[in-house]
Protein backbone atom coordinates (compact mmCIF):
# COMPACT_ATOMS: atom_id res chain seq x y z
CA UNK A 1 -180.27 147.29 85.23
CA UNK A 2 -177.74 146.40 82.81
CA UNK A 3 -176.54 149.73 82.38
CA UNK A 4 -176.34 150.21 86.11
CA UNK A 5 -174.52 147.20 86.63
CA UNK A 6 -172.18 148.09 83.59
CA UNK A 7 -172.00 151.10 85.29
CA UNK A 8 -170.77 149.71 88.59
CA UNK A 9 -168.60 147.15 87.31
CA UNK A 10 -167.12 150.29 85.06
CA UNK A 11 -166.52 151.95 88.25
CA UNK A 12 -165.20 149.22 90.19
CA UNK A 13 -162.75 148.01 87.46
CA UNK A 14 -161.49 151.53 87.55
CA UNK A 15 -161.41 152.06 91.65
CA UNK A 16 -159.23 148.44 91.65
CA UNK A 17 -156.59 149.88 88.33
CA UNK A 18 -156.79 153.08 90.34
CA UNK A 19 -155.22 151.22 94.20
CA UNK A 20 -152.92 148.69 92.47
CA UNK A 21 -151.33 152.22 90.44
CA UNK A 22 -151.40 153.70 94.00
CA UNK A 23 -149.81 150.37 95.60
CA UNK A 24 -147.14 150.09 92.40
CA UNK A 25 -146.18 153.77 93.15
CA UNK A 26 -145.88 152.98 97.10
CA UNK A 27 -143.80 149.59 96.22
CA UNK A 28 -141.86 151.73 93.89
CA UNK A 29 -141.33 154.43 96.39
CA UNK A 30 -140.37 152.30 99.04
CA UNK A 31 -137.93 150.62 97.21
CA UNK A 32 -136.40 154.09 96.25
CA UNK A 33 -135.88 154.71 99.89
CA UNK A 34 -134.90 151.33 101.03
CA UNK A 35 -132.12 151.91 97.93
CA UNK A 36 -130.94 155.58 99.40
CA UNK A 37 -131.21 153.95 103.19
CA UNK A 38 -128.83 151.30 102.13
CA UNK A 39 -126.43 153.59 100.28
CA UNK A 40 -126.64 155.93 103.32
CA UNK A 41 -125.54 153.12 105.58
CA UNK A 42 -122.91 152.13 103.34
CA UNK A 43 -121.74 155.43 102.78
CA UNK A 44 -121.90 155.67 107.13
CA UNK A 45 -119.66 152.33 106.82
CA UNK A 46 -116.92 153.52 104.86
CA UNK A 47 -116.43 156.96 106.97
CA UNK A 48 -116.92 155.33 110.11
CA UNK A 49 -114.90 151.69 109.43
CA UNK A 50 -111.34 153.88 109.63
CA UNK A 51 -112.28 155.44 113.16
CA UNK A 52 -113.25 151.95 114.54
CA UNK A 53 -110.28 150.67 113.20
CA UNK A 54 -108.49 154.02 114.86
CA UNK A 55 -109.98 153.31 118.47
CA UNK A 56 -109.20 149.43 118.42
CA UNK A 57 -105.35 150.64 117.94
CA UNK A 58 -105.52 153.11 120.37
CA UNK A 59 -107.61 150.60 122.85
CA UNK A 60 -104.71 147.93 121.99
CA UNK A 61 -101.93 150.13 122.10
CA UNK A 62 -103.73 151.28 125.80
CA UNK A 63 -103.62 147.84 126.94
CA UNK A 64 -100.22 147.25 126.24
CA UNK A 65 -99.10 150.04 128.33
CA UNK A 66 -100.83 149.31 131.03
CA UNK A 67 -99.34 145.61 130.77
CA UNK A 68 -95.95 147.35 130.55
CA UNK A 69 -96.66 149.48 133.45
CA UNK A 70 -98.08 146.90 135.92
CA UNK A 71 -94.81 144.71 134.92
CA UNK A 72 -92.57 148.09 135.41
CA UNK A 73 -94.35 148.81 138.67
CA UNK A 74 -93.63 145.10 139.95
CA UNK A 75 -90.31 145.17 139.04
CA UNK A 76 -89.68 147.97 141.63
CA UNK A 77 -91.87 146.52 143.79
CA UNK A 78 -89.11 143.90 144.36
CA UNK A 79 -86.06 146.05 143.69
CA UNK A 80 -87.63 148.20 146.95
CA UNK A 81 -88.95 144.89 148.53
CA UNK A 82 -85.47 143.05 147.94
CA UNK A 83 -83.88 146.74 148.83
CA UNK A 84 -84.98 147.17 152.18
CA UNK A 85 -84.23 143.57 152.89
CA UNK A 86 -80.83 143.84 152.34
CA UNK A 87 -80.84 147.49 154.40
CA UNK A 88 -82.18 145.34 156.74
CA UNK A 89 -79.68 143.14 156.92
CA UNK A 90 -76.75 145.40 156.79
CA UNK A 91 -77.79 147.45 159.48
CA UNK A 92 -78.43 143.90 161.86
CA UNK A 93 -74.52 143.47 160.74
CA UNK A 94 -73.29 146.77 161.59
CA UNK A 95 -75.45 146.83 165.09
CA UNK A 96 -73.88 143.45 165.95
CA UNK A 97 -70.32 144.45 164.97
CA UNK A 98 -71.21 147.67 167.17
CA UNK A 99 -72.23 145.64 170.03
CA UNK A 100 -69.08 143.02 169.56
CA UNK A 101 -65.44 143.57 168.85
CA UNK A 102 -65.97 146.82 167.04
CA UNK A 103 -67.86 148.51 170.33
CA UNK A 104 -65.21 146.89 172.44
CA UNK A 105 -62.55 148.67 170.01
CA UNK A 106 -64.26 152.17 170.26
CA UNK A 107 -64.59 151.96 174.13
CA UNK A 108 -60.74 151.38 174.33
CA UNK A 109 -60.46 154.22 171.76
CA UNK A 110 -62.72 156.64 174.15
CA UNK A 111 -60.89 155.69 177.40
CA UNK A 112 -57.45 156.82 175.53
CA UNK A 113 -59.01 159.45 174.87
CA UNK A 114 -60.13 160.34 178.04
CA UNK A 115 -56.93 159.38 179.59
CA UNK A 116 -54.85 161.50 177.08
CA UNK A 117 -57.30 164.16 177.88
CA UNK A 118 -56.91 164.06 181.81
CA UNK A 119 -52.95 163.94 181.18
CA UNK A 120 -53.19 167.08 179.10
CA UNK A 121 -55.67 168.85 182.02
CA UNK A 122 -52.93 167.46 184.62
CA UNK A 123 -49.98 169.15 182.44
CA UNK A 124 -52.19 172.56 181.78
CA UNK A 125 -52.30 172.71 185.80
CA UNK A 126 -48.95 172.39 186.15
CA UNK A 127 -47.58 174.68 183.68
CA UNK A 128 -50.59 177.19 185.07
CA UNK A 129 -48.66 176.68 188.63
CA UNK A 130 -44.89 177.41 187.60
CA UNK A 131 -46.28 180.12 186.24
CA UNK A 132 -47.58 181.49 189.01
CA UNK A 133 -44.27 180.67 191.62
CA UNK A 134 -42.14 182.69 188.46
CA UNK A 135 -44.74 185.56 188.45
CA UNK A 136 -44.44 186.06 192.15
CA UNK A 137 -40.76 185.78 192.37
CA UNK A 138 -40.71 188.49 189.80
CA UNK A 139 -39.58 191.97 190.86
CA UNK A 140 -40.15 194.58 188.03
């Protein structure tokens, strides 16, 4: 049985040098890939890192227009708010000044008018008569 044992413990000591080759290659293997993986990523890093940094600008620059809009779009917010205020205003002035003296003014202005209108009707009529008396005395 010595020979079968020294058989089996041949066999055995051969099977175990045989896996830990195997597991040396996989260890070796893997740490081949995890070495390309890495370099892959870093590689990834370095093309990517510049567009990142790209869209952050363009994200910042983004914000600040919109910051410069909203304060633009306030600013004539008021302008139109304080705008029509002061429209407002004005035409409560010119309706009073309508209403008061300035109304009173144009109604004396209108009733020259009209009188300098009725005189000029009156004088028409007149002339229109005189005119007729001549035509009738006329013999031709």
């Amino acid at each position: 049985m010595n020979d079968g044992m020294t058989t089996s413990l041949v066999v055995m000591a051969v099977s175990l040098a045989v896996m830990a080759l195997v597991q040396v290659g996989l260890i070796i293997a893997a740490i081949i890939v995890v070495r390309k993986a890495l370099a892959a990523v870093a590689d990834l890093q370095r093309e990517v890192r510049p567009l990142i940094e790209k869209a952050n600008r363009i994200a910042d620059e983004a914000q600040r227009t919109s910051s410069l809009v909203t304060l633009q779009m306030e600013r004539v917010d008021g302008l139109m708010a304080t705008t029509a205020t002061r429209l407002d205003n004005t035409l409560g002035i010119v309706q009073h000044a309508m209403s008061g003296p300035v109304g009173q003014g144009v109604a004396a202005v209108k009733a020259v008018q009209a009188a300098v209108s009725v005189l000029r009707d009156w004088k028409g009529r007149r002339r229109r008569h005189s005119h007729d008396d001549e035509d009738a005395l006329f013999v031709g």
